[in-house]
N, C-alpha and C. Protein backbone atom coordinates (compact mmCIF):
# COMPACT_ATOMS: atom_id res chain seq x y z
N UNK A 1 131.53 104.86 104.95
CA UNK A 1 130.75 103.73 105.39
C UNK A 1 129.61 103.44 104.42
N UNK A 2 129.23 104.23 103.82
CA UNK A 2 127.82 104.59 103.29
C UNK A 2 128.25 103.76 101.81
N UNK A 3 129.74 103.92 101.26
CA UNK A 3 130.23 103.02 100.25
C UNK A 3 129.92 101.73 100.04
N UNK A 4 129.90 101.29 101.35
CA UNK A 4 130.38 99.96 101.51
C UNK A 4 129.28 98.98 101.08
N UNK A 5 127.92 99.80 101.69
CA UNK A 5 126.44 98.91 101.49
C UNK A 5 126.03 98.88 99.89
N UNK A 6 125.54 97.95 100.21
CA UNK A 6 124.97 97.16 98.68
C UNK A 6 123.96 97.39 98.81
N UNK A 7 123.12 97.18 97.68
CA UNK A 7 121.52 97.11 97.29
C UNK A 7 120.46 96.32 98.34
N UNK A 8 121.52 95.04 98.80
CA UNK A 8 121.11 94.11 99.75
C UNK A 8 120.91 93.83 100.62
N UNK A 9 121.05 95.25 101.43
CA UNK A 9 121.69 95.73 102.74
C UNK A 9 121.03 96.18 103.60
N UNK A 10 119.93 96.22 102.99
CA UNK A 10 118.84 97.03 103.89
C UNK A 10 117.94 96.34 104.96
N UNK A 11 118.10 96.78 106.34
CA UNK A 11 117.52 96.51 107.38
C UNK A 11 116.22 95.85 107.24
N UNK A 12 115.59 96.64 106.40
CA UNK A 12 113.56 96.58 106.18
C UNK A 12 113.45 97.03 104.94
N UNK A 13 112.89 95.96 104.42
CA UNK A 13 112.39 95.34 102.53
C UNK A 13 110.82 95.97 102.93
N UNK A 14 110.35 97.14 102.06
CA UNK A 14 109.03 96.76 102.41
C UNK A 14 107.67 96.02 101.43
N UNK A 15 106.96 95.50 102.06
CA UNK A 15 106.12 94.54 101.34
C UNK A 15 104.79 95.71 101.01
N UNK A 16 104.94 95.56 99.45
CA UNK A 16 103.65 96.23 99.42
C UNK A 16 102.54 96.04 99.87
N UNK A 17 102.30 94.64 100.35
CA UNK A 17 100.99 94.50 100.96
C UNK A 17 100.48 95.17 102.07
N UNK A 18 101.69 95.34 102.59
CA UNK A 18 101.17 95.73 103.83
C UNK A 18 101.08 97.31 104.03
N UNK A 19 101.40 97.97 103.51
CA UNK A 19 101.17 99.50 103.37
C UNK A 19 99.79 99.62 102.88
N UNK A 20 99.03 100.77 103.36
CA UNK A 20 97.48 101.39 103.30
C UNK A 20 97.57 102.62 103.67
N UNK A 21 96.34 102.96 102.72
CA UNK A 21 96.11 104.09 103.26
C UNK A 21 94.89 104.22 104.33
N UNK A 22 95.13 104.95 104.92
CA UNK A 22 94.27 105.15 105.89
C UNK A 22 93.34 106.49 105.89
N UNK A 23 92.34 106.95 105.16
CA UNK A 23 91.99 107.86 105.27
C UNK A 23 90.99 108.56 106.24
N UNK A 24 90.89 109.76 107.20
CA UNK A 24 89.44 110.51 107.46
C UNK A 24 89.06 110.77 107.15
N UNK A 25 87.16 110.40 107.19
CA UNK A 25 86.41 110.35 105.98
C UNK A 25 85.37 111.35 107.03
N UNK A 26 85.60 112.05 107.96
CA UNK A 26 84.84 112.61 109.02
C UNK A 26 84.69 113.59 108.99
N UNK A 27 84.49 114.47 109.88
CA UNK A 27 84.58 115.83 109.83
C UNK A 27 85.20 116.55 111.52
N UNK A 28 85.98 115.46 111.85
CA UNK A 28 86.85 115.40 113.09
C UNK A 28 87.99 115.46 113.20
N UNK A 29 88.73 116.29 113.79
CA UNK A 29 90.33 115.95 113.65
C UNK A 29 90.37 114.43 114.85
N UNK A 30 91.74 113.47 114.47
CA UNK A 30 92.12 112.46 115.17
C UNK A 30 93.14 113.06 115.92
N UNK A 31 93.43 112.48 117.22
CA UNK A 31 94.66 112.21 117.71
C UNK A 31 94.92 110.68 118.21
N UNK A 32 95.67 110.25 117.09
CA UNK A 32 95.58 108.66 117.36
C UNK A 32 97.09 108.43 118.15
N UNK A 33 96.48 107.43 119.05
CA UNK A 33 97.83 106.77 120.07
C UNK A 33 98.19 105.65 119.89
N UNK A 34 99.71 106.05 118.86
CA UNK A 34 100.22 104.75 118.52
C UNK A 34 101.50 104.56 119.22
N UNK A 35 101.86 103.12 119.11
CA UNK A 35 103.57 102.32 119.75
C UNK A 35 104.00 103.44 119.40
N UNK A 36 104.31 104.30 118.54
CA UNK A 36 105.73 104.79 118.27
C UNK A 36 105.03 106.63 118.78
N UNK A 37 103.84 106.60 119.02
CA UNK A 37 103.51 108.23 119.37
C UNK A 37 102.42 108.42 118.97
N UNK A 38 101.80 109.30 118.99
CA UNK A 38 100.57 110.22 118.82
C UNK A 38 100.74 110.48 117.61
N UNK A 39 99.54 110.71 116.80
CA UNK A 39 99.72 110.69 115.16
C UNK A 39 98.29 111.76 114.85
N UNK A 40 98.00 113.06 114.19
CA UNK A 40 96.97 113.63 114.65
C UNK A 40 97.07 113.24 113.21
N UNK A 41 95.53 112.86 113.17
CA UNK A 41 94.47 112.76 111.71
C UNK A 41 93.44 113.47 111.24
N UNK A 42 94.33 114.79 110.65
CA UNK A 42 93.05 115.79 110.77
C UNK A 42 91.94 115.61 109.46
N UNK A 43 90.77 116.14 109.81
CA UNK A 43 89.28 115.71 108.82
C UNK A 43 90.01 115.67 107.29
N UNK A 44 89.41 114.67 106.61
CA UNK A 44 89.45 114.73 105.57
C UNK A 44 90.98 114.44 104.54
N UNK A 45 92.00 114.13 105.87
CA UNK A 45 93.42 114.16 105.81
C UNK A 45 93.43 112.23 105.59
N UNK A 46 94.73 111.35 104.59
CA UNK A 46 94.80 110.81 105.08
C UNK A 46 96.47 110.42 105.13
N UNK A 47 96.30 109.02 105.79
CA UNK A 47 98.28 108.23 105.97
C UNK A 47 98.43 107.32 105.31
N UNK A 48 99.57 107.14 104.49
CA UNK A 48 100.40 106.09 104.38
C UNK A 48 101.13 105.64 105.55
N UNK A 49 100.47 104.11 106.00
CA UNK A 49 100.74 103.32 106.69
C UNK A 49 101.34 102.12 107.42
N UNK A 50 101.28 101.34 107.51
CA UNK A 50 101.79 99.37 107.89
C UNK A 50 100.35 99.20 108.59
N UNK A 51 99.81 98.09 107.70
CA UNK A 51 98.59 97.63 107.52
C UNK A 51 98.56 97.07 109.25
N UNK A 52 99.68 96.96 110.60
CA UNK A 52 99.56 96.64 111.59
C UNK A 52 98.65 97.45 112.58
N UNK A 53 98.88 99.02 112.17
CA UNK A 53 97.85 100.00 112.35
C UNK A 53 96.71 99.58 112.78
N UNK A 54 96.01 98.07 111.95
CA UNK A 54 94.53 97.98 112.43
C UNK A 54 94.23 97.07 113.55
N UNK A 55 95.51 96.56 113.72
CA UNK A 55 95.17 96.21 115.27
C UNK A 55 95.07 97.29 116.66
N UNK A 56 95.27 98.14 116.47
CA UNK A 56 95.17 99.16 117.44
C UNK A 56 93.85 99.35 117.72
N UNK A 57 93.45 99.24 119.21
CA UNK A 57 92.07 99.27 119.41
C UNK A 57 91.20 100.73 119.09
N UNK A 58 91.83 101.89 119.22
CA UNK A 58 91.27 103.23 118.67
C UNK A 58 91.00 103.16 117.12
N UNK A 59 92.09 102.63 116.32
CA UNK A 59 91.79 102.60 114.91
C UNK A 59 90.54 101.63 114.57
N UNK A 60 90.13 100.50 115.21
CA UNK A 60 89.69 99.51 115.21
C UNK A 60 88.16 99.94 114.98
N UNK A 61 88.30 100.97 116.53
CA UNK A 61 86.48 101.40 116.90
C UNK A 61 86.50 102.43 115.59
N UNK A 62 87.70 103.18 115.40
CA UNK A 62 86.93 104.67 114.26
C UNK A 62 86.33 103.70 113.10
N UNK A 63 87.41 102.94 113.05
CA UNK A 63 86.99 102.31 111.49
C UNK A 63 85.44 101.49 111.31
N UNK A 64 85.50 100.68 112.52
CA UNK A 64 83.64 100.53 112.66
C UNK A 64 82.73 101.28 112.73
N UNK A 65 83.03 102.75 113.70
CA UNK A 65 82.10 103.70 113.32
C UNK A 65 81.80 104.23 111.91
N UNK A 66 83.35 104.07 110.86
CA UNK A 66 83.13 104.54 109.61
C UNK A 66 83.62 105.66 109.48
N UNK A 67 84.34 106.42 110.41
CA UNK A 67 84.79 107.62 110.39
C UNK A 67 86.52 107.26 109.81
N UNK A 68 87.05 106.22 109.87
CA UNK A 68 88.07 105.94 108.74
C UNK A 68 88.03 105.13 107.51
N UNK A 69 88.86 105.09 106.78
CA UNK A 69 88.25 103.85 105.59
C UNK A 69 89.86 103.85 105.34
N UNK A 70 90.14 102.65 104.69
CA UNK A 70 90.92 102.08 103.91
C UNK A 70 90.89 102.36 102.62
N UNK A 71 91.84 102.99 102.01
CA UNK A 71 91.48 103.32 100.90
C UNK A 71 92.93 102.27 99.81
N UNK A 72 92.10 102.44 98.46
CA UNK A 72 93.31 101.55 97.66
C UNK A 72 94.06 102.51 97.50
């Protein structure tokens, strides 16, 4: 089956834009509650993401407190 697919084939193209990193810039471990599960963000740790992440109201408040950042 695996023959059959082309280059073209793929479900989800991803757009670089929208990937981030997300780093902890704290000295806290996270346990963030996302759609797809719980995601622990421990201090100083960070994720490659989908920039949709920042609608989540927990990511929303850390990131105003400053305890996450966006990193390039």
């Amino acid at each position: 089956m695996a023959n059959n697919m082309t280059s073209n084939s793929n479900t989800w193209q991803e757009n670089k834009d929208d990937i981030i990193m997300l780093a902890n810039r704290s000295d806290k471990n996270f346990v963030l509650e996302l759609p797809a599960g719980r995601y622990r963000l421990d201090a100083g740790r960070r994720m490659r993401t989908l920039r949709s992440i920042l609608n989540i109201s927990q990511v929303k408040e850390l990131l105003q407190q400053g305890s996450l950042v966006i990193e390039n």
